[in-house]
Protein backbone atom coordinates (compact mmCIF):
# COMPACT_ATOMS: atom_id res chain seq x y z
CA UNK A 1 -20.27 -51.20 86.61
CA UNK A 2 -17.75 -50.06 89.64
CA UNK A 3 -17.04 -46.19 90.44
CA UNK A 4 -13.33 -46.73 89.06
CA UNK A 5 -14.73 -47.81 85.52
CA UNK A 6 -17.39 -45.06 85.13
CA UNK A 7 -14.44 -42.66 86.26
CA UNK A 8 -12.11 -44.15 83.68
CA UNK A 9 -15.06 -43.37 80.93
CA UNK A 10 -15.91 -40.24 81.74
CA UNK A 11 -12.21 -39.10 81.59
CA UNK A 12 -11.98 -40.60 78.25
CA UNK A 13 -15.53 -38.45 77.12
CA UNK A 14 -13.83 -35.32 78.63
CA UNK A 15 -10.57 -35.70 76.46
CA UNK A 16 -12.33 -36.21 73.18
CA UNK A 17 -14.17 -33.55 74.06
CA UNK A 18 -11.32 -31.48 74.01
CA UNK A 19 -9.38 -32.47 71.74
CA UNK A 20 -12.59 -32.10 69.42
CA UNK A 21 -13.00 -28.46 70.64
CA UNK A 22 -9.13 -27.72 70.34
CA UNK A 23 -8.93 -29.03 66.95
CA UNK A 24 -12.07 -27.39 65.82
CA UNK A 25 -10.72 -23.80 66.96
CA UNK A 26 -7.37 -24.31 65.12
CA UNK A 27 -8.60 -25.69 62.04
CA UNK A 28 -8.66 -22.28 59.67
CA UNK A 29 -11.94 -21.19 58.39
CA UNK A 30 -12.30 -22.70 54.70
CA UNK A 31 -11.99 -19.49 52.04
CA UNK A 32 -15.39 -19.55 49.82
CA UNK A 33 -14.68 -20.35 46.26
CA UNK A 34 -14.03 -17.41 43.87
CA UNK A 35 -16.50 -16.02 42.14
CA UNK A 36 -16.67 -16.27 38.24
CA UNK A 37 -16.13 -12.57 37.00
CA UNK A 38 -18.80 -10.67 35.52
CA UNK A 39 -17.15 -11.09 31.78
CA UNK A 40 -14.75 -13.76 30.72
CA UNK A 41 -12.53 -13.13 28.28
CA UNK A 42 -11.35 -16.27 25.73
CA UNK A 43 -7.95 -14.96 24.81
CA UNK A 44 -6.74 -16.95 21.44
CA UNK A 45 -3.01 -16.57 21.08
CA UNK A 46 -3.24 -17.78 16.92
CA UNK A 47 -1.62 -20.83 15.73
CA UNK A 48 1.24 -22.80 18.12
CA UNK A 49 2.71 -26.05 18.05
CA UNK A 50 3.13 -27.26 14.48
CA UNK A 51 1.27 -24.43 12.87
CA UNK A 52 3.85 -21.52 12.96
CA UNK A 53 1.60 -19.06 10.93
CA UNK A 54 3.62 -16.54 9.37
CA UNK A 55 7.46 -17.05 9.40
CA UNK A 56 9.59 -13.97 8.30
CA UNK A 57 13.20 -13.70 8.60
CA UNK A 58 13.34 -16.30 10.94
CA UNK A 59 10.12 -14.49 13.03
CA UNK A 60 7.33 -16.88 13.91
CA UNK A 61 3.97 -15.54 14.24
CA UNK A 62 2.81 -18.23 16.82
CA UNK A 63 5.51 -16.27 18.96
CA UNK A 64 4.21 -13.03 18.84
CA UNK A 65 0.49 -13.72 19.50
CA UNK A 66 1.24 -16.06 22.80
CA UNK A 67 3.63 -13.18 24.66
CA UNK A 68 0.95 -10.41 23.42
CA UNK A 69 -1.80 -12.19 24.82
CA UNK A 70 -0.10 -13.36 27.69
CA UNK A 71 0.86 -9.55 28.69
CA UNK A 72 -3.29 -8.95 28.08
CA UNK A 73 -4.17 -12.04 30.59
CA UNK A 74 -2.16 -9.98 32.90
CA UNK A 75 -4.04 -6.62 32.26
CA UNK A 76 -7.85 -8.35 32.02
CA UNK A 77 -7.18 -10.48 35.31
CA UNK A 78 -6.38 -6.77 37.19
CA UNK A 79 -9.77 -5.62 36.17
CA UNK A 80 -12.55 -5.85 38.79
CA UNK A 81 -15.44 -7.27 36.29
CA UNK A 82 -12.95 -9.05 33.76
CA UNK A 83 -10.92 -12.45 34.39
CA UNK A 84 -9.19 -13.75 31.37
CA UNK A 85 -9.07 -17.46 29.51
CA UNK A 86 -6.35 -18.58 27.44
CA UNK A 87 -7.26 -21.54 24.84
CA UNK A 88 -3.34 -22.02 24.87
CA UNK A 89 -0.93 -21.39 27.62
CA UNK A 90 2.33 -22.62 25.69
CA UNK A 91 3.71 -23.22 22.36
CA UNK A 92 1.45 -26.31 21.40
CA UNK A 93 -1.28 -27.00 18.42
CA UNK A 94 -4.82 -26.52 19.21
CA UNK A 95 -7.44 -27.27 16.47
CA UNK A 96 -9.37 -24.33 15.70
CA UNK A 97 -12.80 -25.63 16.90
CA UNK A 98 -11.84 -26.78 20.00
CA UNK A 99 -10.34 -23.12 20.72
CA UNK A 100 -13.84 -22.38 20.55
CA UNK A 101 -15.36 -25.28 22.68
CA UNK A 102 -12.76 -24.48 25.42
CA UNK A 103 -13.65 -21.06 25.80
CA UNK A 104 -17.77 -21.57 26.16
CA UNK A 105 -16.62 -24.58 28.75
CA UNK A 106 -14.78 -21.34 30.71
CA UNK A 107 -17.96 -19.33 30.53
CA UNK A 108 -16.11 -16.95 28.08
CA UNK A 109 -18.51 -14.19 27.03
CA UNK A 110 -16.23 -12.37 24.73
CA UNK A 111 -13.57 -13.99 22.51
CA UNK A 112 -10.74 -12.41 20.90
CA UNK A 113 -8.00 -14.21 18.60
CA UNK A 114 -4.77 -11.79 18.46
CA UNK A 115 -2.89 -12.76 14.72
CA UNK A 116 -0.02 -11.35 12.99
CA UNK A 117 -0.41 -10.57 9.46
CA UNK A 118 2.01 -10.74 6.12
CA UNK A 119 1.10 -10.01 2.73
CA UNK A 120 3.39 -9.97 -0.89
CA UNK A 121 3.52 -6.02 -0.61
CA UNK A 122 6.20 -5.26 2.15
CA UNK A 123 4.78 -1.54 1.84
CA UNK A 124 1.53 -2.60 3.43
CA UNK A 125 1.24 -1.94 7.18
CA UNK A 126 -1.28 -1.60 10.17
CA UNK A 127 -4.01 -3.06 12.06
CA UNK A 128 -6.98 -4.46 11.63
CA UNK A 129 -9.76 -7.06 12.85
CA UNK A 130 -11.98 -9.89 11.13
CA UNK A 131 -15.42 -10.55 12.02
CA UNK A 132 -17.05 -14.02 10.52
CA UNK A 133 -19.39 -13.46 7.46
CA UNK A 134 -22.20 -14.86 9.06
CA UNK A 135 -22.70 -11.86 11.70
CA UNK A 136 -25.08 -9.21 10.16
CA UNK A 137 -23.90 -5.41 10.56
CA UNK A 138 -24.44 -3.99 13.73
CA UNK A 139 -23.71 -6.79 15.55
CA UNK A 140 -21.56 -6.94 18.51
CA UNK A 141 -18.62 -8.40 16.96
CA UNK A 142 -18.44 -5.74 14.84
CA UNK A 143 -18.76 -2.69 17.12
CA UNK A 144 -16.45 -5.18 19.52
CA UNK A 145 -14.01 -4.94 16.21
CA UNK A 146 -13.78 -1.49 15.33
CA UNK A 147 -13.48 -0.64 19.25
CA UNK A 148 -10.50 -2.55 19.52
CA UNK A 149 -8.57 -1.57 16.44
CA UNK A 150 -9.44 2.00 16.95
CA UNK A 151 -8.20 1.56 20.64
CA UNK A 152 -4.73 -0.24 18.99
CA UNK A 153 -4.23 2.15 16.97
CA UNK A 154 -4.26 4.83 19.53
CA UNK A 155 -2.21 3.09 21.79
CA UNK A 156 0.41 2.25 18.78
CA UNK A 157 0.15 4.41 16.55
CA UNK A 158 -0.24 2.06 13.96
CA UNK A 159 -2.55 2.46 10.46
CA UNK A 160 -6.15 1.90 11.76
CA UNK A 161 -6.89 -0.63 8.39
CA UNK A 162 -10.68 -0.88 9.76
CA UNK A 163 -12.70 -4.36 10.18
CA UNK A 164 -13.55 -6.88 7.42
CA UNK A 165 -15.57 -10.01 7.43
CA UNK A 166 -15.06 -13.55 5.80
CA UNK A 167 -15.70 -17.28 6.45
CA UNK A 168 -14.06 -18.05 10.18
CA UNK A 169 -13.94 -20.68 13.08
CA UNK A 170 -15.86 -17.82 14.79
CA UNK A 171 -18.77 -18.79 13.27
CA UNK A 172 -19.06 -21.73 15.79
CA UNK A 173 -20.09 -19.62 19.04
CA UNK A 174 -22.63 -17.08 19.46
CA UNK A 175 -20.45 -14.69 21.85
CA UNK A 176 -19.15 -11.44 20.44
CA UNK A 177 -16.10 -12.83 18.20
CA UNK A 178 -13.29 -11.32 16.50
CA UNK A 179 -9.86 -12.03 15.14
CA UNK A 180 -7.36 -9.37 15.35
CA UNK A 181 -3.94 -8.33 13.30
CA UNK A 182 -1.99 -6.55 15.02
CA UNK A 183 0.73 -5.44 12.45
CA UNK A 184 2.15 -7.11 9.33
CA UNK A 185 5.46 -9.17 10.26
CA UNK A 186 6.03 -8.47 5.95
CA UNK A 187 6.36 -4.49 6.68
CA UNK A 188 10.37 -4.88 7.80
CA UNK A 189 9.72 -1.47 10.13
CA UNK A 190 6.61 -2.60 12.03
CA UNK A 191 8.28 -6.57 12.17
CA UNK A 192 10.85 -5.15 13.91
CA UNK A 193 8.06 -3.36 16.67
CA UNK A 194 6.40 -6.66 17.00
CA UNK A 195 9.58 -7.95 18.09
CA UNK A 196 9.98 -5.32 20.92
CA UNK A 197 8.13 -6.92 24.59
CA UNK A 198 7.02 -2.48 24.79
CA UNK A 199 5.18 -2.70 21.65
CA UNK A 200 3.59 -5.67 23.43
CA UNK A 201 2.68 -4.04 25.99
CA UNK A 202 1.23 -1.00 23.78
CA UNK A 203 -1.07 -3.46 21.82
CA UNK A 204 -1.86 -5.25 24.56
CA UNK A 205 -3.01 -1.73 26.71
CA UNK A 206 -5.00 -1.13 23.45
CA UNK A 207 -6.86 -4.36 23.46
CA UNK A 208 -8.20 -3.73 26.81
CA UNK A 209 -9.07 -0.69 26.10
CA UNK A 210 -11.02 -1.47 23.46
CA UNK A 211 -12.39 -4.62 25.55
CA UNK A 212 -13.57 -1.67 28.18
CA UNK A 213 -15.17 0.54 25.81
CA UNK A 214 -17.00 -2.34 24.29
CA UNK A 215 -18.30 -3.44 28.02
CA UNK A 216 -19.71 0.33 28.97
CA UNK A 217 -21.55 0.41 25.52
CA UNK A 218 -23.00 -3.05 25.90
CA UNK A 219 -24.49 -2.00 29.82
CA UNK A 220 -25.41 1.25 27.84
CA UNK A 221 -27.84 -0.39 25.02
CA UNK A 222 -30.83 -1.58 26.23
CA UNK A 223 -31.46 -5.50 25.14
């Protein structure tokens, strides 16, 4: 092989030596993936799509659950050891089970369905939270339960109406579970607060609050 070849080569090693060097200095360091928070929280706006739930006056309660919990995604995902999971995002139907099965795909390690509520006596008025019939007392959902709704009702100043248990979707997942009304769209004075985006904000400041509480007394009991 001649001098004038061996030259040629050698220039061509040197560029793509370069241009390896150059590109690999430019090229911005990858950012590591994020880090899963310490709790998830499943955030169930109730109903959507074709199931309204309650409809007062013209009020849907599908409405009111997805801009409350929306306004809470905002306030979980600011806190250091919380990142929030919505089973719905929009106004769409999502079968009750599958609420569940997309919050344990998340890694959700609390789960909290936010509900409107209506009954035949306009008079009646407050919140209050449901805990599925098959968790025995003292279990987390219920402490969970009564956290929040006391927390609500601080931040509200709405009736505290306590925590009751019955036969719920909840049943299908093991992580603390609860279902909470936040008013009752049937009480024409507290439909009209659930219709105000400050209330919303009120509830949802109450929710975390109660989510927080919940979190300090679960690193406080020993297992």
């Amino acid at each position: 092989m001649n001098r004038r070849v061996i030259f040629g080569l050698a220039l061509v090693a040197v560029g793509l030596l370069v241009f390896f060097l150059v590109t690999s200095l430019n090229r911005s360091p990858s950012s590591p993936a994020p880090s899963q928070p310490e709790y998830v929280i499943a955030l169930d706006a109730g109903h959507g799509g074709k199931d309204p739930g309650s409809s007062v006056d013209g009020v849907t309660e599908k409405d009111i659950n997805l801009a409350i919990v929306k306004r809470l995604q905002t306030l979980v995902d600011e806190q250091e050891d919380m990142g929030a999971f919505l089973t719905r995002t929009v106004d769409v139907f999502v079968p009750l089970e599958e609420r569940i099965s997309r919050a344990e795909a998340a890694g959700a390690t609390i789960f909290i369905s936010v509900h409107a509520n209506s009954f035949t006596d306009p008079g009646v008025h407050g919140v209050e939270a449901w805990v599925d019939d098959t968790r025995p007392d003292g279990d987390p959902s219920w402490v969970l339960a009564a956290m929040v709704v006391g927390a609500v009702s601080q931040s509200t100043g709405a009736s505290d109406r306590g925590v009751h248990s019955q036969e719920l979707y909840l049943h299908h997942t093991k992580m603390p579970a609860i279902s909470i009304e936040v008013g009752y769209m049937t009480n024409p004075e507290e439909r009209e607060l659930l219709l105000d985006p400050d209330y919303h904000q009120k509830i949802a400041e109450g929710i975390l609050a109660g989510l927080r509480q919940f979190i300090d007394w679960t690193e406080s009991t020993p297992e």
